[in-house]
Protein backbone atom coordinates (compact mmCIF):
# COMPACT_ATOMS: atom_id res chain seq x y z
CA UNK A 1 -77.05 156.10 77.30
CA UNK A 2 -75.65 159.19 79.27
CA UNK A 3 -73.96 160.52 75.66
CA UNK A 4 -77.65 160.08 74.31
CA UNK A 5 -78.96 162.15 77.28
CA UNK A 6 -76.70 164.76 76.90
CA UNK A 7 -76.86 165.25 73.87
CA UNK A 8 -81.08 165.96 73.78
CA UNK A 9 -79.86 167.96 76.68
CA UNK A 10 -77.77 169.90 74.85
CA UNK A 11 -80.54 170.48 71.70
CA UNK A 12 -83.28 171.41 74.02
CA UNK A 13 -81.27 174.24 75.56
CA UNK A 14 -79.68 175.93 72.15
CA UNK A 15 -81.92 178.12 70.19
CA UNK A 16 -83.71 177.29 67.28
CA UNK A 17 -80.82 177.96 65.22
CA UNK A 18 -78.65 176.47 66.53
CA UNK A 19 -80.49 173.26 66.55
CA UNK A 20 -81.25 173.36 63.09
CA UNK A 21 -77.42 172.49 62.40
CA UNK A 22 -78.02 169.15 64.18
CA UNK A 23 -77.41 168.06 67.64
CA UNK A 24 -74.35 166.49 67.25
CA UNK A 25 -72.89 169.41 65.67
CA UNK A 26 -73.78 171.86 68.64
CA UNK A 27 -72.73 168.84 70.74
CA UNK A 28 -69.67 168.98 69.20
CA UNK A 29 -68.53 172.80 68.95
CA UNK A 30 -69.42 172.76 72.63
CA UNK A 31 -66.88 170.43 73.69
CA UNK A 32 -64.39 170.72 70.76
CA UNK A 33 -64.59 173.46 68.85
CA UNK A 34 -60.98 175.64 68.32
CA UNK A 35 -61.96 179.55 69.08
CA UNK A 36 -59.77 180.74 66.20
CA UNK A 37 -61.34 178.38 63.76
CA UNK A 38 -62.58 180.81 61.08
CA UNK A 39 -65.25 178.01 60.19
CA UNK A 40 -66.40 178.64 63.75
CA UNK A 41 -69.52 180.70 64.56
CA UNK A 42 -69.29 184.03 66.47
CA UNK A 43 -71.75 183.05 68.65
CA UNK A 44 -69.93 179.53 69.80
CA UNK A 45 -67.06 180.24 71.91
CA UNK A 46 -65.25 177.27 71.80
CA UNK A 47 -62.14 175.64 73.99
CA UNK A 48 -58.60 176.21 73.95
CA UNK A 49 -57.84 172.96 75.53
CA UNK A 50 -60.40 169.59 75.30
CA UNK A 51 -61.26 168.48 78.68
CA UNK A 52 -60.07 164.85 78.96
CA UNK A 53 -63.31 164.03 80.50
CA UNK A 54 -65.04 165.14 77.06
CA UNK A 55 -62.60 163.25 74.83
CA UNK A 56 -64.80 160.70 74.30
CA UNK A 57 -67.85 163.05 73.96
CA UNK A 58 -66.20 164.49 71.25
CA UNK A 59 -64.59 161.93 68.98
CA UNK A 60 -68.32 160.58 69.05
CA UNK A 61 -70.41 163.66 68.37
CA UNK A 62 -67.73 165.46 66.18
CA UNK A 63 -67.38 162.11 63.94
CA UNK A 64 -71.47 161.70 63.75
CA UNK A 65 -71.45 165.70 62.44
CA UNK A 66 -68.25 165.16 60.50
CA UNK A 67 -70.63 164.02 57.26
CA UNK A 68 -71.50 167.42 56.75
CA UNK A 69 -69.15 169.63 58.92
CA UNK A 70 -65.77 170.44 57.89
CA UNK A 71 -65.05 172.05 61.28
CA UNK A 72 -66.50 169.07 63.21
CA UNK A 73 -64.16 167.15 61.31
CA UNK A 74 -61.08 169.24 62.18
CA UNK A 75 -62.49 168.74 65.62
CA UNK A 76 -62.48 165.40 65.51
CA UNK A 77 -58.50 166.04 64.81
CA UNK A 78 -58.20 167.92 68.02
CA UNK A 79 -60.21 165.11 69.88
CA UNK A 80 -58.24 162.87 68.69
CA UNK A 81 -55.29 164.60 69.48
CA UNK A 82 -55.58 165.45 72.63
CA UNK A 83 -55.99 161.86 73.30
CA UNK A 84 -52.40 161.50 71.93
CA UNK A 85 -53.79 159.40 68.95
CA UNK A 86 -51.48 161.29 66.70
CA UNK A 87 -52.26 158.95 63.26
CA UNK A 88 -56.09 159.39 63.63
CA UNK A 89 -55.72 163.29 64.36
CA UNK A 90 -53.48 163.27 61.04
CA UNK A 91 -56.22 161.90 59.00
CA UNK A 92 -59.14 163.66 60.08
CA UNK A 93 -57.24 167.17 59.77
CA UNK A 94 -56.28 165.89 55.85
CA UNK A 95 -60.22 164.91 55.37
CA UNK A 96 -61.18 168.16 56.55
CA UNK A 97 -58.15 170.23 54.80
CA UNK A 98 -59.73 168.44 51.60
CA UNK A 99 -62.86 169.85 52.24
CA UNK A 100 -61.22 173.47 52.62
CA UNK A 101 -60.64 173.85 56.37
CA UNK A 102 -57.77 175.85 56.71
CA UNK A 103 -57.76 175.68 60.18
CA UNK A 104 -56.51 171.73 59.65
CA UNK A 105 -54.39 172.65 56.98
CA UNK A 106 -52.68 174.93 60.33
CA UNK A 107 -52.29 171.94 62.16
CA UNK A 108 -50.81 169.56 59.39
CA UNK A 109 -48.22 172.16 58.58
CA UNK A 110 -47.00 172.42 61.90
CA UNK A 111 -47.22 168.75 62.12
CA UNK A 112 -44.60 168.96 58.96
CA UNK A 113 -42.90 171.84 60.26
CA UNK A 114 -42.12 170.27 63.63
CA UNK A 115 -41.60 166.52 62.73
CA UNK A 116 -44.66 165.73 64.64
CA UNK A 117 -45.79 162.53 63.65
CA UNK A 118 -44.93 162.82 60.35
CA UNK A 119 -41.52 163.30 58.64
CA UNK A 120 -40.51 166.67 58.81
CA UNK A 121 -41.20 168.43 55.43
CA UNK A 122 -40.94 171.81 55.45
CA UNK A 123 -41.64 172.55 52.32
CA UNK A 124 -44.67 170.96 52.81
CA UNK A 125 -45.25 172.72 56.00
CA UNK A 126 -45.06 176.53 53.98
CA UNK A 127 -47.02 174.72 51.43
CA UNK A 128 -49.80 173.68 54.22
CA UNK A 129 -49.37 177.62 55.63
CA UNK A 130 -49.64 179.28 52.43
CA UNK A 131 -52.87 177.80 51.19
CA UNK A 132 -54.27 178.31 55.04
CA UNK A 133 -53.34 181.97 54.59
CA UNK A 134 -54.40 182.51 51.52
CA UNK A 135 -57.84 181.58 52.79
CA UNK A 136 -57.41 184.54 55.44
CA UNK A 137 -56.49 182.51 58.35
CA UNK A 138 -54.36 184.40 60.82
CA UNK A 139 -52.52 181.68 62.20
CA UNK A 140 -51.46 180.25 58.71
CA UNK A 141 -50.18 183.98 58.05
CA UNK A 142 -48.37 184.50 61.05
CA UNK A 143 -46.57 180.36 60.76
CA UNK A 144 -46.00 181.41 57.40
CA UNK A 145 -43.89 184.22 58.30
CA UNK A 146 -42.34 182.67 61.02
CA UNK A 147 -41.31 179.72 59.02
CA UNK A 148 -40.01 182.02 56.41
CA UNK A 149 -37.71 183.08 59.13
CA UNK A 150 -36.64 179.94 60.27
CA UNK A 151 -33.91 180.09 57.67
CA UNK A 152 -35.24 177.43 56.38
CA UNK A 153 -33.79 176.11 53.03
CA UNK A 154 -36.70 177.58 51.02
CA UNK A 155 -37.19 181.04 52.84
CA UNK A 156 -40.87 181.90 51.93
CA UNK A 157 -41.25 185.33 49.73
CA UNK A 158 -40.99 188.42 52.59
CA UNK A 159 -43.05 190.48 50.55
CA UNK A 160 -45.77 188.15 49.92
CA UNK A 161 -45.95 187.55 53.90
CA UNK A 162 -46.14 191.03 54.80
CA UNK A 163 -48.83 191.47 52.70
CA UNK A 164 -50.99 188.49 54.13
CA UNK A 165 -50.40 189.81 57.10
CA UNK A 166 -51.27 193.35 56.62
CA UNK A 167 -54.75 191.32 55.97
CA UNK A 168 -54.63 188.92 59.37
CA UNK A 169 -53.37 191.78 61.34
CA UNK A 170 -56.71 193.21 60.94
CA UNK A 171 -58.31 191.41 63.74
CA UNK A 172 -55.74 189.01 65.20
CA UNK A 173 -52.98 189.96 67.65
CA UNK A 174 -50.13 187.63 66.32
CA UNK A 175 -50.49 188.84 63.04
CA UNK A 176 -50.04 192.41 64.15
CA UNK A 177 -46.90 191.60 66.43
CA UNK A 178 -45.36 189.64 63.04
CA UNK A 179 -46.28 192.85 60.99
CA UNK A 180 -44.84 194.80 63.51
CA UNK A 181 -41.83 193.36 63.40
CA UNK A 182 -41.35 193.22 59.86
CA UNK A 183 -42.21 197.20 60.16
CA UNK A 184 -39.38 197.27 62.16
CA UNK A 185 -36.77 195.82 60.39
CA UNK A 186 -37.69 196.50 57.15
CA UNK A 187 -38.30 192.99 55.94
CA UNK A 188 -40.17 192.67 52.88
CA UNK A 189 -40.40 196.24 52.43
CA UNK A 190 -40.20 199.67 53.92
CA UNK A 191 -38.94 199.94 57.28
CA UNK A 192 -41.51 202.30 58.99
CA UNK A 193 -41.32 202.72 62.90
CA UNK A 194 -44.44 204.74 63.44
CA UNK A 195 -46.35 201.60 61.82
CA UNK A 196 -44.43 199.21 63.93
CA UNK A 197 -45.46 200.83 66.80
CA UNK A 198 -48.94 201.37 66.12
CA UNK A 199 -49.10 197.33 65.88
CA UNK A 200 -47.18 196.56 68.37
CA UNK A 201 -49.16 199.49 70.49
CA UNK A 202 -52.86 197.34 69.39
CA UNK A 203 -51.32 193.57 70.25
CA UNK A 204 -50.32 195.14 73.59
CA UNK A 205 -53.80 195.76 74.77
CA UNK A 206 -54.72 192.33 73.65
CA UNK A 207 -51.77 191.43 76.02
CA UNK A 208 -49.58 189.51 73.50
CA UNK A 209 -46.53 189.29 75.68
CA UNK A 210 -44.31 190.28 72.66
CA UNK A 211 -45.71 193.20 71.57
CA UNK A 212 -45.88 194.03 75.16
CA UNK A 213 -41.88 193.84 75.09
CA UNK A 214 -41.50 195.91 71.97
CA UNK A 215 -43.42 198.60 73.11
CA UNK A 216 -41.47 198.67 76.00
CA UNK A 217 -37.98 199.03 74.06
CA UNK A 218 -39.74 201.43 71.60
CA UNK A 219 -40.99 203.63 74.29
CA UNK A 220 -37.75 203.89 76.01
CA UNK A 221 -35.59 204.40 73.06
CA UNK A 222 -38.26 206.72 71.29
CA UNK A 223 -38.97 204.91 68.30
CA UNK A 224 -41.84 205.71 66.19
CA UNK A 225 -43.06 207.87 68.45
CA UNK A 226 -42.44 209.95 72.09
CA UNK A 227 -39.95 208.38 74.91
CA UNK A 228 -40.97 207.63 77.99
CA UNK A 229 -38.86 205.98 80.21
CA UNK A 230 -42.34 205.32 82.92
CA UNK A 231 -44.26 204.15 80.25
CA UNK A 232 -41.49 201.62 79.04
CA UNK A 233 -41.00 200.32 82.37
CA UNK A 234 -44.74 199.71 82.56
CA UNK A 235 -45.10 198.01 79.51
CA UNK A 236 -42.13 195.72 80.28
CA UNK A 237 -43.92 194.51 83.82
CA UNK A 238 -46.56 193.56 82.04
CA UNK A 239 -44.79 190.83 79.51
CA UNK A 240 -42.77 189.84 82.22
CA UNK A 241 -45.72 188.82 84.01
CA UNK A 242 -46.51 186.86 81.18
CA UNK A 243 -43.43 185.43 80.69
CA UNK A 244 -41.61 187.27 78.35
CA UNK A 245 -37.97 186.66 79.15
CA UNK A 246 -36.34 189.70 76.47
CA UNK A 247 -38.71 191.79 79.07
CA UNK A 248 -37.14 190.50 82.09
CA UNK A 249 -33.99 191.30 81.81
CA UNK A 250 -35.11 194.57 80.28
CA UNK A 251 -36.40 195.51 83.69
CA UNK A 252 -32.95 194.28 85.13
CA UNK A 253 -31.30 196.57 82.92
CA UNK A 254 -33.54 199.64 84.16
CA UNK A 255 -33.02 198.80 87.55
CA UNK A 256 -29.25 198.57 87.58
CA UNK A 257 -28.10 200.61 84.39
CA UNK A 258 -24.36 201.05 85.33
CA UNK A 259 -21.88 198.89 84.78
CA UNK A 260 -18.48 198.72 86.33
CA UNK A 261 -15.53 197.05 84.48
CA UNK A 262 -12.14 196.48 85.32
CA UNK A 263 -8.65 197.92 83.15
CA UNK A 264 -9.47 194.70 80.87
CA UNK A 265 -13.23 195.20 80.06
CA UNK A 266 -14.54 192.58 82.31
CA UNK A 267 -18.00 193.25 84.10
CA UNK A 268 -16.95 193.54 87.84
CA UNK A 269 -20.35 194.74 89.04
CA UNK A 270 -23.33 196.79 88.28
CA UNK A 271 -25.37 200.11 90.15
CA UNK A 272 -28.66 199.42 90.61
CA UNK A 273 -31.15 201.60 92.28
C-alpha cells in the first residue's frame, strides 16, 4: 500500500509532462535512473548509487515501466544489481540492449570484460563496447579504448577509437582524458601535445583526477604549451586530493628533488625543502 501511495505521490508532484510518461516511469528514473544514461532526460537527474532502501521501489516500478521503457529496463538491471542479484541484472540489461540501450550494452561488456558473472569474453566485451559507442555513448568509447589497451589478444583498431572519441570527448570528461592521452602518445595517429593539453586542460575543470595529473606533468615539463612549475604543483594537489597516486608522488618529487647516491648508484637519501 505505501509503494501505491508513493507512487500517486510522486505523479501529483511532476509536471504535466512528466506524468504523461506514466507514473511508474517517473517513479522509476527517480529512484533508479543512471545520470550518464543517454536514454535519460536532461531534466531527470538521476543516482549514481541505488539507495538500498529503494531497491525494492525500483525493481517494482522500473519492471511495471519496463513494457515500454528501454531505460526503465536497464534500470531494472541496476536494481537488480545493486541487490547483488547478478543473473536477473544480466537479463534485464540483454532485454534492454535488444531494444537499443547502449547504456546496458556498457554494463554487459564490462560484465564480459571483467568475468563478472559471466565467463570472461573479451571479445565479446569490445563487441558489447563497440556497438555502445557507435551509438555515441561516452562510456562505451572510452571502455573501448581502454580495452583496446589492455593488450588484449584482439587489440581494438587505435584509429577507429580515437575517432569515437574525438565524438564522446565532446561533452564527457573521460572521453577527453582517453583522447588526451592518445594525443599524447601518438596512438592511432598524430602525436599532437597542444591538443593533449587542451583535453586534458577541459577534464581538469571537471576534476577528473587524471587529467588533473597530466596537466600537472605537462605544465611542469612545458608540453604543449608554457611551464610553470606553480601551476604544476597546483594541479597535482588537486588529483592527489582525489586520489590520484601518479600525482602523489609527483608532489614528493617537487618537494625533495635531489637525490644523493653512493660510489655504486644506490639512493642513500634525498633534499627536500
Amino acid at each position: 500500500m505505501r509503494t501505491y501511495l508513493l507512487a500517486i505521490a510522486f505523479a501529483l508532484a511532476v509536471p504535466a509532462a512528466a506524468q504523461a510518461q506514466s507514473a511508474d516511469l517517473v517513479l522509476c528514473d527517480r529512484v533508479a535512473a543512471d545520470p550518464s544514461d543517454p536514454d535519460k532526460p536532461a531534466d531527470v537527474k538521476g543516482v549514481t548509487d541505488i539507495a538500498s532502501s529503494d531497491v525494492a521501489t525500483a525493481i517494482k516500478f522500473c519492471k511495471q515501466a519496463a513494457a515500454s521503457s528501454r531505460r526503465a529496463m536497464f534500470a531494472v538491471g541496476r536494481a537488480y544489481a545493486a541487490n547483488r542479484q547478478t543473473a536477473e541484472a544480466m537479463a534485464a540489461w540483454r532485454k534492454a540492449a535488444d531494444k537499443g540501450s547502449s547504456a546496458a550494452m556498457v554494463e554487459l561488456g564490462v560484465a564480459y570484460a571483467t568475468g563478472s558473472g559471466v565467463a570472461k569474453d573479451e571479445a565479446q566485451a569490445r563487441k558489447l563496447f563497440e556497438k555502445a559507442a557507435q551509438g555515441g555513448n561516452p562510456r562505451g568509447v572510452s571502455n573501448l579504448a581502454a580495452l583496446g589497451g589492455a593488450g588484449g589478444s584482439a587489440p581494438a583498431d587505435p584509429a577507429q577509437a580515437r575517432a569515437l572519441l574525438g565524438k564522446a570527448a565532446e561533452t564527457n570528461a573521460e572521453a577527453q582524458y582517453q583522447l588526451g592521452l592518445m594525443l599524447s602518445e601518438g596512438t592511432g595517429g598524430t602525436k599532437d601535445d597542444a591538443a593533449a593539453r587542451a583535453l586534458f586542460e577541459k577534464a581538469a575543470t571537471q576534476n577528473h583526477p587524471g587529467a588533473l595529473e597530466r596537466m600537472g606533468a605537462f605544465a611542469q615539463e612545458g608540453r604543449g604549451g608554457p611551464k610553470d612549475r606553480d601551476a604544476a604543483k597546483a594541479y597535482y594537489e588537486r588529483a592527489a586530493a582525489l586520489g590520484d597516486e601518479d600525482a602523489k608522488k609527483a608532489l614528493e618529487r617537487i618537494r625533495c628533488p635531489y637525490a644523493i647516491k653512493d660510489k655504486q648508484g644506490k639512493l642513500v637519501t634525498t633534499l627536500c625543502f
